[in-house]
Protein backbone atom coordinates (compact mmCIF):
# COMPACT_ATOMS: atom_id res chain seq x y z
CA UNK A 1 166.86 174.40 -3.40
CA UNK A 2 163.62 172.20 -3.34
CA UNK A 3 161.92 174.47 -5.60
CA UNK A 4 164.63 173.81 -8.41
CA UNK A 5 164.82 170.15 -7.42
CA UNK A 6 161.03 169.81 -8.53
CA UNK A 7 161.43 172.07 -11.56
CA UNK A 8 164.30 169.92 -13.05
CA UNK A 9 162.31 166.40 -12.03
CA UNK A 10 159.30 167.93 -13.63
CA UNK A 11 161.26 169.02 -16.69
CA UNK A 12 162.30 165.44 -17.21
CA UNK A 13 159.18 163.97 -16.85
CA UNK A 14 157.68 166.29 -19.41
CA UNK A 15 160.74 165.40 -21.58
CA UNK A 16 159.99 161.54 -21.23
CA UNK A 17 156.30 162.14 -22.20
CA UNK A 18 157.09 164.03 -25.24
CA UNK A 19 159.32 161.33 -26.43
CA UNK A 20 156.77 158.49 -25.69
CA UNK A 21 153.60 160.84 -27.56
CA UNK A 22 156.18 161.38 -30.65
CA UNK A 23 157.07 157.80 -30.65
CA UNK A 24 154.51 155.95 -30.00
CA UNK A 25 155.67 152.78 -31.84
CA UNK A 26 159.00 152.47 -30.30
CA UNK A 27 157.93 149.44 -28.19
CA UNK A 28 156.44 147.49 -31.11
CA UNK A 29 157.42 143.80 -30.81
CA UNK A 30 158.54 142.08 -33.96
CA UNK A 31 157.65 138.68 -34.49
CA UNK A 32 159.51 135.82 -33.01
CA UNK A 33 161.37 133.42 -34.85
CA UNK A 34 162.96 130.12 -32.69
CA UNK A 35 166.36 129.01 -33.56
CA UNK A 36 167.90 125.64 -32.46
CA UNK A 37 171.79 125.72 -32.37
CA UNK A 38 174.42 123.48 -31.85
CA UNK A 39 177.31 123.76 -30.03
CA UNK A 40 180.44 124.46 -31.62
CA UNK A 41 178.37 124.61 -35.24
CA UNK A 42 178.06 128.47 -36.47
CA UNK A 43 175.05 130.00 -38.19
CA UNK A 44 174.31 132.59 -40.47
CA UNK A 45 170.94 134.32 -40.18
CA UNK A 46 169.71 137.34 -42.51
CA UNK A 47 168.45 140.57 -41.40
CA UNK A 48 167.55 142.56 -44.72
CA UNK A 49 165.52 145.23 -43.47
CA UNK A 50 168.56 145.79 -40.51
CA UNK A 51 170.07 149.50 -41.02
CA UNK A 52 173.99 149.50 -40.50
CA UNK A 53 174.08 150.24 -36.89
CA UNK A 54 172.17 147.62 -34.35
CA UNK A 55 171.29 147.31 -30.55
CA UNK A 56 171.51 143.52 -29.51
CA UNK A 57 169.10 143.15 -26.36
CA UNK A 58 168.60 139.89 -24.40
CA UNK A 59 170.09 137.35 -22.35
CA UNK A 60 171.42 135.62 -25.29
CA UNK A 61 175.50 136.49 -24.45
CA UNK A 62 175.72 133.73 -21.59
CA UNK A 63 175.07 131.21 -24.50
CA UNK A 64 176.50 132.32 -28.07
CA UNK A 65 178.26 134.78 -29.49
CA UNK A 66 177.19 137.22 -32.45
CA UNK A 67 179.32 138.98 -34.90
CA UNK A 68 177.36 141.47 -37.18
CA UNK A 69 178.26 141.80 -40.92
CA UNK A 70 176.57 145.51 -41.78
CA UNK A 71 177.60 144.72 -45.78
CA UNK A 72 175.37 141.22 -45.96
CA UNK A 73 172.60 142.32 -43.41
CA UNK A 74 173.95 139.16 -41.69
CA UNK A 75 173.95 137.77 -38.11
CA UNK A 76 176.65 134.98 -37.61
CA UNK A 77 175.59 132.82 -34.00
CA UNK A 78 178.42 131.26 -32.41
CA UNK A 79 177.15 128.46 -29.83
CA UNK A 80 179.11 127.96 -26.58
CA UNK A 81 176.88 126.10 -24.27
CA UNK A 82 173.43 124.78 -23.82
CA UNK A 83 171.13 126.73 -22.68
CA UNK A 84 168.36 129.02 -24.11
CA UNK A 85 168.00 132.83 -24.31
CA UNK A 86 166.78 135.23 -26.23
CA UNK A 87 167.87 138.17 -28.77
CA UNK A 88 166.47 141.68 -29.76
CA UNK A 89 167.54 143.41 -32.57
CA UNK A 90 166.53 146.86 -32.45
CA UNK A 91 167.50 149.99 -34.60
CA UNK A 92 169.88 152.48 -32.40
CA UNK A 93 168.77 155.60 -33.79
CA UNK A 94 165.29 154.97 -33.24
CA UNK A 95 165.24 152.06 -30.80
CA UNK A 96 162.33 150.12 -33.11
CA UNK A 97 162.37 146.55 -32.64
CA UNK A 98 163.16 144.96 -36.00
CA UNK A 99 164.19 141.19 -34.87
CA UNK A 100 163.46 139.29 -32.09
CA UNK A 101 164.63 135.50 -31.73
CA UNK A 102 164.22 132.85 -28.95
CA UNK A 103 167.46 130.83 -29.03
CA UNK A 104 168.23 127.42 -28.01
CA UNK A 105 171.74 125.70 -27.84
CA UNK A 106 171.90 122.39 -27.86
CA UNK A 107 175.08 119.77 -27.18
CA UNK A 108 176.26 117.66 -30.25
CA UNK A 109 178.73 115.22 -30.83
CA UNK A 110 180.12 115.43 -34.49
CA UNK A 111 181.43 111.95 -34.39
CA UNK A 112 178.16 110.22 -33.47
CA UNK A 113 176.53 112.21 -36.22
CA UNK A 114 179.14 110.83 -38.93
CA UNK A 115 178.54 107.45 -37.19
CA UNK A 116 175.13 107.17 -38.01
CA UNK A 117 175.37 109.12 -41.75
CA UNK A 118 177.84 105.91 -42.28
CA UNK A 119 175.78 103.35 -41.00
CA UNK A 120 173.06 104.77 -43.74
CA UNK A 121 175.53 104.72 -46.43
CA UNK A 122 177.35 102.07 -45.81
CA UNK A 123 176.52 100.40 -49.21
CA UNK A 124 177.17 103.16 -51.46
CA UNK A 125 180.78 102.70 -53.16
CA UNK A 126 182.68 105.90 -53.90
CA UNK A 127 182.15 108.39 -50.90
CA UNK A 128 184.37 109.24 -47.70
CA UNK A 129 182.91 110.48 -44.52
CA UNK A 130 184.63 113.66 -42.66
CA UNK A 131 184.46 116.20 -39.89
CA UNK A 132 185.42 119.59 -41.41
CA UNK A 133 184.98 123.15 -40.35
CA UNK A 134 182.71 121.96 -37.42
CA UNK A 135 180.58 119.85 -39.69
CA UNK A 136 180.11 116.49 -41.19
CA UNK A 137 180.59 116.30 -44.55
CA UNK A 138 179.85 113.45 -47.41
CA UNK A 139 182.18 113.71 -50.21
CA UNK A 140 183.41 111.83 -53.02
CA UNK A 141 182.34 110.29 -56.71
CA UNK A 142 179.10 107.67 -57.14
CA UNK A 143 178.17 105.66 -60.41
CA UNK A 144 174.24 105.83 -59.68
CA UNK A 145 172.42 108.59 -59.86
CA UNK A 146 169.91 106.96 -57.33
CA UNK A 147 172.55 106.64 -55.15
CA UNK A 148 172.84 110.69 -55.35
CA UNK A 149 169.24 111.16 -54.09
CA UNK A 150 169.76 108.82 -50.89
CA UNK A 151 172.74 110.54 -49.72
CA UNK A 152 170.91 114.14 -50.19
CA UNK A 153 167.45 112.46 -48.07
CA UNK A 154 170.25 111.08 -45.17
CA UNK A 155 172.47 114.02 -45.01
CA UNK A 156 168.64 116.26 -44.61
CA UNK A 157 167.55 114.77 -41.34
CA UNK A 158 170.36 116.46 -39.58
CA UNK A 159 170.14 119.84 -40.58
CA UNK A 160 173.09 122.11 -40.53
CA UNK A 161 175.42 118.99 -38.82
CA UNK A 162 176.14 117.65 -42.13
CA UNK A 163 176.38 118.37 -45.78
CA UNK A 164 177.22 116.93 -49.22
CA UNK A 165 179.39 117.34 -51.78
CA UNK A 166 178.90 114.17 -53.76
CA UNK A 167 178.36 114.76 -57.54
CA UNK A 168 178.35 111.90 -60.31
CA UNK A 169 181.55 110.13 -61.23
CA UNK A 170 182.80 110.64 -65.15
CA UNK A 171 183.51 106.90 -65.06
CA UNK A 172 179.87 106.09 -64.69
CA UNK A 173 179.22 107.99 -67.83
CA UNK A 174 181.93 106.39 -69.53
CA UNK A 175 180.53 102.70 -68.57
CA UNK A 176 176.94 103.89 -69.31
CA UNK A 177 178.34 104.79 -73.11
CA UNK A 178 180.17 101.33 -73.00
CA UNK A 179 176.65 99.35 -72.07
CA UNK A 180 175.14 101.55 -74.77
CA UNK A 181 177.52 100.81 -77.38
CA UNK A 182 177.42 96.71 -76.63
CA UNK A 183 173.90 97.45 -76.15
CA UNK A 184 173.29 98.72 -79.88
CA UNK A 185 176.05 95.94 -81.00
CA UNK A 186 176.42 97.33 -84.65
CA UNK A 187 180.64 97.70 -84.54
CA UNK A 188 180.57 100.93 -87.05
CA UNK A 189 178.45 102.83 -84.10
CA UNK A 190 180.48 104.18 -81.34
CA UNK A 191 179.37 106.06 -78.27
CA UNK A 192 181.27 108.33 -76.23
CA UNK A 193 180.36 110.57 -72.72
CA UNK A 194 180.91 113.79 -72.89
CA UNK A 195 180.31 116.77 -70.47
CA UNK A 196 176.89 114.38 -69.21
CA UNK A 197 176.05 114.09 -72.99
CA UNK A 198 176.03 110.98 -75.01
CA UNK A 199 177.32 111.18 -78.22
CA UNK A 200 176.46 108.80 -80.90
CA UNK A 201 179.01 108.30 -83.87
CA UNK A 202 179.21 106.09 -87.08
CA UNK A 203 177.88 104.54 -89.69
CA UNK A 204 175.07 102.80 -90.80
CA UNK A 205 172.85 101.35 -93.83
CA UNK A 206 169.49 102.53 -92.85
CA UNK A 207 167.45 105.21 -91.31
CA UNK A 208 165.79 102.23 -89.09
CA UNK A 209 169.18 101.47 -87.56
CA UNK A 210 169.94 104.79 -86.83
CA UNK A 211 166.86 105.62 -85.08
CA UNK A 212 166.78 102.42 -83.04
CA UNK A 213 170.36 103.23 -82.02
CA UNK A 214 169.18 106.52 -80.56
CA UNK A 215 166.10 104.68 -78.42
CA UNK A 216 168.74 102.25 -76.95
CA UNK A 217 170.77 105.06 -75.81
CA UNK A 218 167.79 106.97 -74.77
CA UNK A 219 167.09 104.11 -72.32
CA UNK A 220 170.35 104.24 -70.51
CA UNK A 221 170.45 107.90 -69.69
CA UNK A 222 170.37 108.43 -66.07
CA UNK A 223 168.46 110.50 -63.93
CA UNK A 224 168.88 114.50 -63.83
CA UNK A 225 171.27 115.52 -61.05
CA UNK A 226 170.57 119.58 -59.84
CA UNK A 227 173.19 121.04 -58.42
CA UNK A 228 173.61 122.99 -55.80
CA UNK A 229 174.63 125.53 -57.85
CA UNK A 230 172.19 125.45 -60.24
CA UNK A 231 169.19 125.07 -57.40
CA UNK A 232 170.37 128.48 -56.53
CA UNK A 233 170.79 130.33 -59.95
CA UNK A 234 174.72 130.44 -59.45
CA UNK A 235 175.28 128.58 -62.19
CA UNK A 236 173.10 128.79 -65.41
CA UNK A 237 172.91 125.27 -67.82
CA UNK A 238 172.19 125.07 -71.45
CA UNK A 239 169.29 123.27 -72.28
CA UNK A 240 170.18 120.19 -74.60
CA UNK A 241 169.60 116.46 -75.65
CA UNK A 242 171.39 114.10 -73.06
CA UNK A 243 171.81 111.95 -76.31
CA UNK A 244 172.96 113.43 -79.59
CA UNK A 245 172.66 111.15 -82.69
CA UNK A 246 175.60 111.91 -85.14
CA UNK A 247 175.72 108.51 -86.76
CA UNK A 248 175.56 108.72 -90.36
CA UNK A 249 173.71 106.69 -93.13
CA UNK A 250 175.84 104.71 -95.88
CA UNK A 251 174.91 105.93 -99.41
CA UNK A 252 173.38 102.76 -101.35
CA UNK A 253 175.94 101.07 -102.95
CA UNK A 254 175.92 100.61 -107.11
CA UNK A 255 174.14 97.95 -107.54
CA UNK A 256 176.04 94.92 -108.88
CA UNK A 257 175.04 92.24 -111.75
CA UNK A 258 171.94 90.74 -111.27
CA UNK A 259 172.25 86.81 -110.90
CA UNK A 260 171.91 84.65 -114.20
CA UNK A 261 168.73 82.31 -114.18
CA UNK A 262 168.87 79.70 -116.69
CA UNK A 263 165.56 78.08 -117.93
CA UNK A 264 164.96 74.42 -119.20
CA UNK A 265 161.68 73.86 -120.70
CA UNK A 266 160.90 70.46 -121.58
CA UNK A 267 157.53 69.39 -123.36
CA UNK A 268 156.54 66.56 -123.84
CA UNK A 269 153.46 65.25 -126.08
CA UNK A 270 152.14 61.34 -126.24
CA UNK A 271 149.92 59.94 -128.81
CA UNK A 272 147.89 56.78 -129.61
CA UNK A 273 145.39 55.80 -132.40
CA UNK A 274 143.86 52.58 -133.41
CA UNK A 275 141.11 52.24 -136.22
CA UNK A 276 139.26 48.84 -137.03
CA UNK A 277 136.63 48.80 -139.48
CA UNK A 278 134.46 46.23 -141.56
CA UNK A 279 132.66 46.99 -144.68
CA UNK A 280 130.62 45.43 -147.71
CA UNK A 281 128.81 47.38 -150.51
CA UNK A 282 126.96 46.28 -153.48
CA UNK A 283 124.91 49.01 -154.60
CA UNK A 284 124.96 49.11 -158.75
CA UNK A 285 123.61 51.96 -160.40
CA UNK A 286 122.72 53.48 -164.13
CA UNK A 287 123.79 56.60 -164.78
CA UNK A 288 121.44 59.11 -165.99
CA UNK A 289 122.46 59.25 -169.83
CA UNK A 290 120.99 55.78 -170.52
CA UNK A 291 119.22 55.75 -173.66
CA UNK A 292 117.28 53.45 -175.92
CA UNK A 293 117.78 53.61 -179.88
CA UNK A 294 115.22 51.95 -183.14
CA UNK A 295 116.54 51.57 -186.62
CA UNK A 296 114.44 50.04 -189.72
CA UNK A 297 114.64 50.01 -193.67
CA UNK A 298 116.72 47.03 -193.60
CA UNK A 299 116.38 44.51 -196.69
CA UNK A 300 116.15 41.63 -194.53
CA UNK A 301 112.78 40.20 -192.67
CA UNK A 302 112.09 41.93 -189.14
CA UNK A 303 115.33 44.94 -189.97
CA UNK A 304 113.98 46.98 -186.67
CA UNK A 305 116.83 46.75 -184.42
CA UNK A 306 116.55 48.45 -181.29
CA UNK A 307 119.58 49.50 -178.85
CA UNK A 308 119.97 50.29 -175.52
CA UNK A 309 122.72 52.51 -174.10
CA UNK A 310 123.68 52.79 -170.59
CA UNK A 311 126.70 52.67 -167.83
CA UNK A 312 126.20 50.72 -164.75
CA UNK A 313 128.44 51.26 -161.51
CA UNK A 314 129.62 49.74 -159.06
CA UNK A 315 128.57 46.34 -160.70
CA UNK A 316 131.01 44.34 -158.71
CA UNK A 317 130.43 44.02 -154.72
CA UNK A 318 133.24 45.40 -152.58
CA UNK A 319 134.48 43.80 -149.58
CA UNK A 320 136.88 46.14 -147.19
CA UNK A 321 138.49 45.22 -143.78
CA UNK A 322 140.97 47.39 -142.22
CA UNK A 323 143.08 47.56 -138.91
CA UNK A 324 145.69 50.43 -137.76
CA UNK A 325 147.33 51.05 -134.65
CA UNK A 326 150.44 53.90 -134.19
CA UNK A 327 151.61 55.63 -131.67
CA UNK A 328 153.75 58.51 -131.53
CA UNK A 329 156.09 60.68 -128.46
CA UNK A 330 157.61 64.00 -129.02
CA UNK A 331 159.78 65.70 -126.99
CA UNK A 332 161.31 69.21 -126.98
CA UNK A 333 163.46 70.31 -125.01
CA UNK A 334 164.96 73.78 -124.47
CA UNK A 335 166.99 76.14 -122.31
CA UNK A 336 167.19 79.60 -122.47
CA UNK A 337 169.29 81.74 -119.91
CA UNK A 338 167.96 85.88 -118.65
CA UNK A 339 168.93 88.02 -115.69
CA UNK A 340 166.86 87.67 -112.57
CA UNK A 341 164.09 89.99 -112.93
CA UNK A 342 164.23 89.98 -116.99
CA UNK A 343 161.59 88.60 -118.94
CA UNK A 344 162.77 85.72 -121.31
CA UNK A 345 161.19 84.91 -124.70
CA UNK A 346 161.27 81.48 -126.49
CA UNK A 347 160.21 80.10 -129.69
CA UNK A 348 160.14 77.34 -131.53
CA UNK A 349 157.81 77.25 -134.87
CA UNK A 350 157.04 76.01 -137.98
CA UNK A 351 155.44 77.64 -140.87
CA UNK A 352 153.18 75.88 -142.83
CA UNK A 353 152.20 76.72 -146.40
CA UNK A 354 149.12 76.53 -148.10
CA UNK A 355 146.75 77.89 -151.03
CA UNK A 356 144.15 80.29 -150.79
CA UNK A 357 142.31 83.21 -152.10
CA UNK A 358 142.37 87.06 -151.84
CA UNK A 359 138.87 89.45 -151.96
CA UNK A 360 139.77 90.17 -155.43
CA UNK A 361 139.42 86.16 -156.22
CA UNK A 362 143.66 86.24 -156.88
CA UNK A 363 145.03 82.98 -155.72
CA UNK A 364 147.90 83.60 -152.74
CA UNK A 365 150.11 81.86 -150.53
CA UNK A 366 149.72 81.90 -147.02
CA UNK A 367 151.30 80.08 -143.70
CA UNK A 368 149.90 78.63 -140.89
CA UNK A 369 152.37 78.59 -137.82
CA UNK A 370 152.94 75.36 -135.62
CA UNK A 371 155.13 74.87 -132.72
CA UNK A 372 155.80 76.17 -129.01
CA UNK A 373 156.04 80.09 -127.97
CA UNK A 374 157.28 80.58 -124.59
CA UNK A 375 157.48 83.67 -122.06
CA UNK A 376 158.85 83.02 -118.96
CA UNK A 377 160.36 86.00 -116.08
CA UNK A 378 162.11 84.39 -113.12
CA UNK A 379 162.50 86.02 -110.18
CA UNK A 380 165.02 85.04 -107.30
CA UNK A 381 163.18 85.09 -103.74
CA UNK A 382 166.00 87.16 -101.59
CA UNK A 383 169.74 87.34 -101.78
CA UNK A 384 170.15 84.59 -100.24
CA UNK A 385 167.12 82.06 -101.18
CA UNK A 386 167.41 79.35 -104.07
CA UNK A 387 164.29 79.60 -104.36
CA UNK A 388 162.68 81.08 -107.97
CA UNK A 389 159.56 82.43 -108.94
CA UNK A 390 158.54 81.80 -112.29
CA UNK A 391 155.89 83.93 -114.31
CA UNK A 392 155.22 81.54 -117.37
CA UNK A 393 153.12 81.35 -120.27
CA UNK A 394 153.19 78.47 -123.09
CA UNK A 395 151.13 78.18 -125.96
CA UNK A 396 151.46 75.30 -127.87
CA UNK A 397 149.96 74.68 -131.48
CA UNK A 398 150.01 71.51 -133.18
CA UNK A 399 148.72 70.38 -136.81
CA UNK A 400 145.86 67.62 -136.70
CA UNK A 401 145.60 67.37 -140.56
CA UNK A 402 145.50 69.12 -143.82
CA UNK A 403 142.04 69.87 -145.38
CA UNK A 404 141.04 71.88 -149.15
CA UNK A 405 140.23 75.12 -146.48
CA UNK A 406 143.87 74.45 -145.22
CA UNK A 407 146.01 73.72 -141.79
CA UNK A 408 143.80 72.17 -139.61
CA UNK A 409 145.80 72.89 -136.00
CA UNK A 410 144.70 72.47 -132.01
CA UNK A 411 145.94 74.86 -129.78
CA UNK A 412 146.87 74.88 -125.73
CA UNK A 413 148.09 77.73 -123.81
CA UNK A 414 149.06 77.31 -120.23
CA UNK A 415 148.98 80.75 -117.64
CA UNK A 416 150.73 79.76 -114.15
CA UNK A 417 152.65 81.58 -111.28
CA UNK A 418 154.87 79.27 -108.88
CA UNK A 419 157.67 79.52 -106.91
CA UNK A 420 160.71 76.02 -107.50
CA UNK A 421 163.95 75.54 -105.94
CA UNK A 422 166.68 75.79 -107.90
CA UNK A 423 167.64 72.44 -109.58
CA UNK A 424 164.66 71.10 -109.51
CA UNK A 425 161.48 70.34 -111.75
CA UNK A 426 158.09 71.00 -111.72
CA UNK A 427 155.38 70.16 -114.42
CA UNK A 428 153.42 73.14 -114.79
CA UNK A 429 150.64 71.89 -116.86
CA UNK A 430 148.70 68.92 -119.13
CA UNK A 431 146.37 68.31 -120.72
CA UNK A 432 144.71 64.26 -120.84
CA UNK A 433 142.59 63.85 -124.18
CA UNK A 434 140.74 60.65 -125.19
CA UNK A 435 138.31 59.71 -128.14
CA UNK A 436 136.65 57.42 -128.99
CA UNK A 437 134.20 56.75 -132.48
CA UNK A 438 131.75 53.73 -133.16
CA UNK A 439 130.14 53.76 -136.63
CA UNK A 440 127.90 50.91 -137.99
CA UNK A 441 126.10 50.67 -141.76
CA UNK A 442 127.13 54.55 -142.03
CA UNK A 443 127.20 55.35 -146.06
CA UNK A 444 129.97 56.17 -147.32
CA UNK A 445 130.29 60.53 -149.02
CA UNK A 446 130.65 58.88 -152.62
CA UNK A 447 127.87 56.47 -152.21
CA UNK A 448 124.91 56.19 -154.88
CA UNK A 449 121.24 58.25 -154.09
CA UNK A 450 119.24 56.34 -156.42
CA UNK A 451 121.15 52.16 -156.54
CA UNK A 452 119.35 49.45 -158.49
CA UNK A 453 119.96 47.28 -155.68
CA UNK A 454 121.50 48.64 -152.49
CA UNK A 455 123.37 45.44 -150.16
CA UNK A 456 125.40 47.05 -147.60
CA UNK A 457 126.75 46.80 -144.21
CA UNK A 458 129.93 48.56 -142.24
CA UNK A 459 131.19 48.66 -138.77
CA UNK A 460 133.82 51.26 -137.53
CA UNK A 461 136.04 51.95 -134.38
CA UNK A 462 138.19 54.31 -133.68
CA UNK A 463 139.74 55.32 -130.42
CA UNK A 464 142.70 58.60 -130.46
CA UNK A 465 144.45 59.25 -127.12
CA UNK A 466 146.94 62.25 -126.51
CA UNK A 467 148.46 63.81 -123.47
CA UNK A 468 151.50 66.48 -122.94
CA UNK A 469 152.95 67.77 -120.40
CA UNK A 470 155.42 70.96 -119.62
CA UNK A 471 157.99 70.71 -117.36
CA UNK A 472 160.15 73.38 -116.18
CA UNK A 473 163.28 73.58 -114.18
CA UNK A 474 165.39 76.52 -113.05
CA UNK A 475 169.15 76.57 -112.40
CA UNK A 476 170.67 79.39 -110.70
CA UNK A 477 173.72 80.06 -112.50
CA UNK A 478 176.72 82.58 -111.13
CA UNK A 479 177.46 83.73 -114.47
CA UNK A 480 176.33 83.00 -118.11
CA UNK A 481 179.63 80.81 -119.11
CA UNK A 482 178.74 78.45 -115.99
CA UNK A 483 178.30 75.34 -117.49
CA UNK A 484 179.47 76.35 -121.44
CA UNK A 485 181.90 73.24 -121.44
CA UNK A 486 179.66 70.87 -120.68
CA UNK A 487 177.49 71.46 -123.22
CA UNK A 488 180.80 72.11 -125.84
CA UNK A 489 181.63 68.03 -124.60
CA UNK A 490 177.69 67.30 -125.57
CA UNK A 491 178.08 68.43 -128.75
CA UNK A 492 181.56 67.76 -129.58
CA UNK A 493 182.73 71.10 -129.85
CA UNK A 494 186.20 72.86 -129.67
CA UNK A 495 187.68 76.07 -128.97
């Protein structure tokens, strides 16, 4: 009876060996991971590499319960009481450790938790406070988006005690797109929220105010807000503009009648002369045909008779003393009337004829022009300026005289750029000319080269003064017949 007794004790050692030389590895410790639970708050812990049937080893059952979910590799820890303990999770076919954990349990009070979340949040509008499914949780609808990150950094600190479930309130949107819209302050541009998009509608009358419409609304878009959802790739988002510009741009409208400029042009030319002069001449002279004639034969004593022929001129002494004085004042005056923009083109000449000669030594006609030529383009500075600018150019040709060549004539011409108000004058340009001539014992064209006796003595003064002067005034008119009946009454006319 012994002799079995060894047999089978030896038999079961030598069974125990085998199993410990074929699996040597059974003992292997995992590595431990330290959990800190609260009572009466579950937890969910995943085991991927777990097979579908566990061993739980440890002294963890005096503080928590476990429930197993084999389809999610999951371990859910239901706290009962503080305390700490420990948990192996081993495989049961093979008895390999696979999880170990060192738990510890610690006693919370929900309502002090949601105490102190409130006190942090207490001046954030929108949001309620609760104790649900063994939790606090922070729910409701906020205008800021800031406001959104504070909550998320509070509710943080305490771990699986609290959660959040705030998200941004549609109403913020919707006053965001009203501060955009005042913002912009063009009343055809509109801007409505939609979905977290801003969308920009209307119209407008330039490419400038549609892009500066789109920078103001650029500036109010709030911060990004991840969801939870999204964090975790539940939920995927397009990718798209938080601001999309639909406004549209006015086409150019027809462009209406340009305004009606009309042009007065006044010149006006001053002259004075005054001539004094003082002369005496006695300067006879024999012409060259003088001749002196003999005749004899006569019957009577001493019949030579000689004769002398000649012509003497200017036998008498002349005496001449003048005085003139004139004066003279001309004055045109004209008005012409052109679109704003338009050049405008006024003349006013004379043509004067006189004799002359072609190459082939044929006598002809020709005509020497005198008078005022005028160009003048206004332009109006800005829709709603009376202000004109005025491109001008005057020439001005006068006749001094008439001479055997022909027309003798002066000439002025006046270049200017300025910018008048409408209704009043400027003088654009002058010209200030004085002369003045002294003479004394000057001969005279006609006068004799070779006198008998030569007694004279002049004295001449002269003096010629001349100025003119352009004026010119613009009138912005609203139509061409503005101002037709006044000139009618000027001239006595009727319809």
């Amino acid at each position: 009876m012994n002799k079995d007794w060894i047999k089978f004790r030896n038999l079961i050692l030598l069974s125990a060996l085998t199993v410990f030389l074929v699996f040597p590895s059974t003992q292997a410790y995992a590595k431990i991971k330290y959990l800190t639970l609260y009572v009466g708050l579950y937890h969910d812990e995943n085991i991927p590499n777990a097979p579908a049937k566990i061993d739980q080893g440890g002294t963890w059952r005096s503080i928590l319960g476990i429930q197993y979910n084999s389809n999610k590799r999951t371990l859910r820890f239901y706290p009962k009481k503080v305390g700490n303990g420990t948990l192996v999770v081993k495989d049961s076919q093979t008895q390999k450790i696979l999880y170990e954990y060192n738990i510890t349990v610690r006693k919370t009070n929900l309502y002090q938790v949601a105490k102190e979340i409130s006190s942090l949040l207490s001046e954030i509008e929108g949001i309620t406070i609760k104790i649900l499914n063994n939790k606090v949780v922070v729910d409701g609808e906020i205008l800021l988006p800031r406001d959104l990150g504070r909550i998320h950094e509070v509710v943080k600190q305490y771990g699986d005690q609290a959660s959040t479930l705030v998200r941004l309130s549609r109403l913020a949107q919707r006053k965001i797109a009203q501060l955009i819209e005042r913002d912009v302050n063009n009343p055809n541009v509109h801007v409505r929220a939609v979905n977290g998009k801003f969308i920009l509608e209307g119209v407008v009358d330039s490419q400038n105010e549609k892009d500066q419409a789109e920078i103001i609304a650029q500036a109010y878009v709030p911060d990004v807000v991840v969801d939870e959802a999204v964090n975790d790739k539940k939920v995927l988002t397009r990718e798209s503009k938080p601001v999309i510009n639909l406004i549209n741009i006015r086409p150019p409208a027809a462009p209406g009648p340009q305004k009606i400029v009309q042009l007065v042009v006044h010149y006006v030319e001053l002259k004075k002369d005054y001539t004094k002069g003082f002369r005496f001449q006695w300067t006879p002279d024999i012409g060259d045909g003088s001749s002196i004639t003999f005749d004899s034969g006569g019957r009577s004593p001493g019949s030579i008779v000689a004769t002398i022929t000649g012509t003497i001129s200017n036998l008498l002494p002349k005496l001449n003393w003048a005085k003139e004085h004139g004066h003279a004042r001309v004055l045109q005056s004209s008005s012409l009337i052109v679109e704003d923009g338009q050049k405008g083109t006024l003349n006013s000449l004379t043509r004067i004829p006189y004799q002359s000669v072609t190459k082939e030594g044929l006598p002809s006609t020709s005509f020497e022009e005198t008078g005022i030529r005028a160009t003048i383009t206004p332009q109006i500075l800005g829709a709603r300026s009376d202000s004109v600018k005025l491109n001008m150019d005057f020439t001005v040709k006068a006749l001094l005289g008439i001479t055997p060549s022909g027309p003798l004539t002066s000439q002025r011409q006046i270049q200017s750029v300025i910018v008048v108000r409408s209704g009043q004058s400027a003088a654009v340009g002058g010209l200030i000319s004085n002369e003045q001539n002294t003479n004394f014992n000057k001969l005279p064209s006609n006068a004799s080269k070779n006198p008998l006796i030569s007694l004279y003595a002049s004295k001449s003064f002269s003096k010629n003064q001349s100025q003119f002067v352009v004026f010119v005034t613009p009138v912005i008119k609203s139509s061409a017949s503005a101002g037709a009946n006044k000139i009618k009454r000027k001239f006595r006319l009727k319809d």
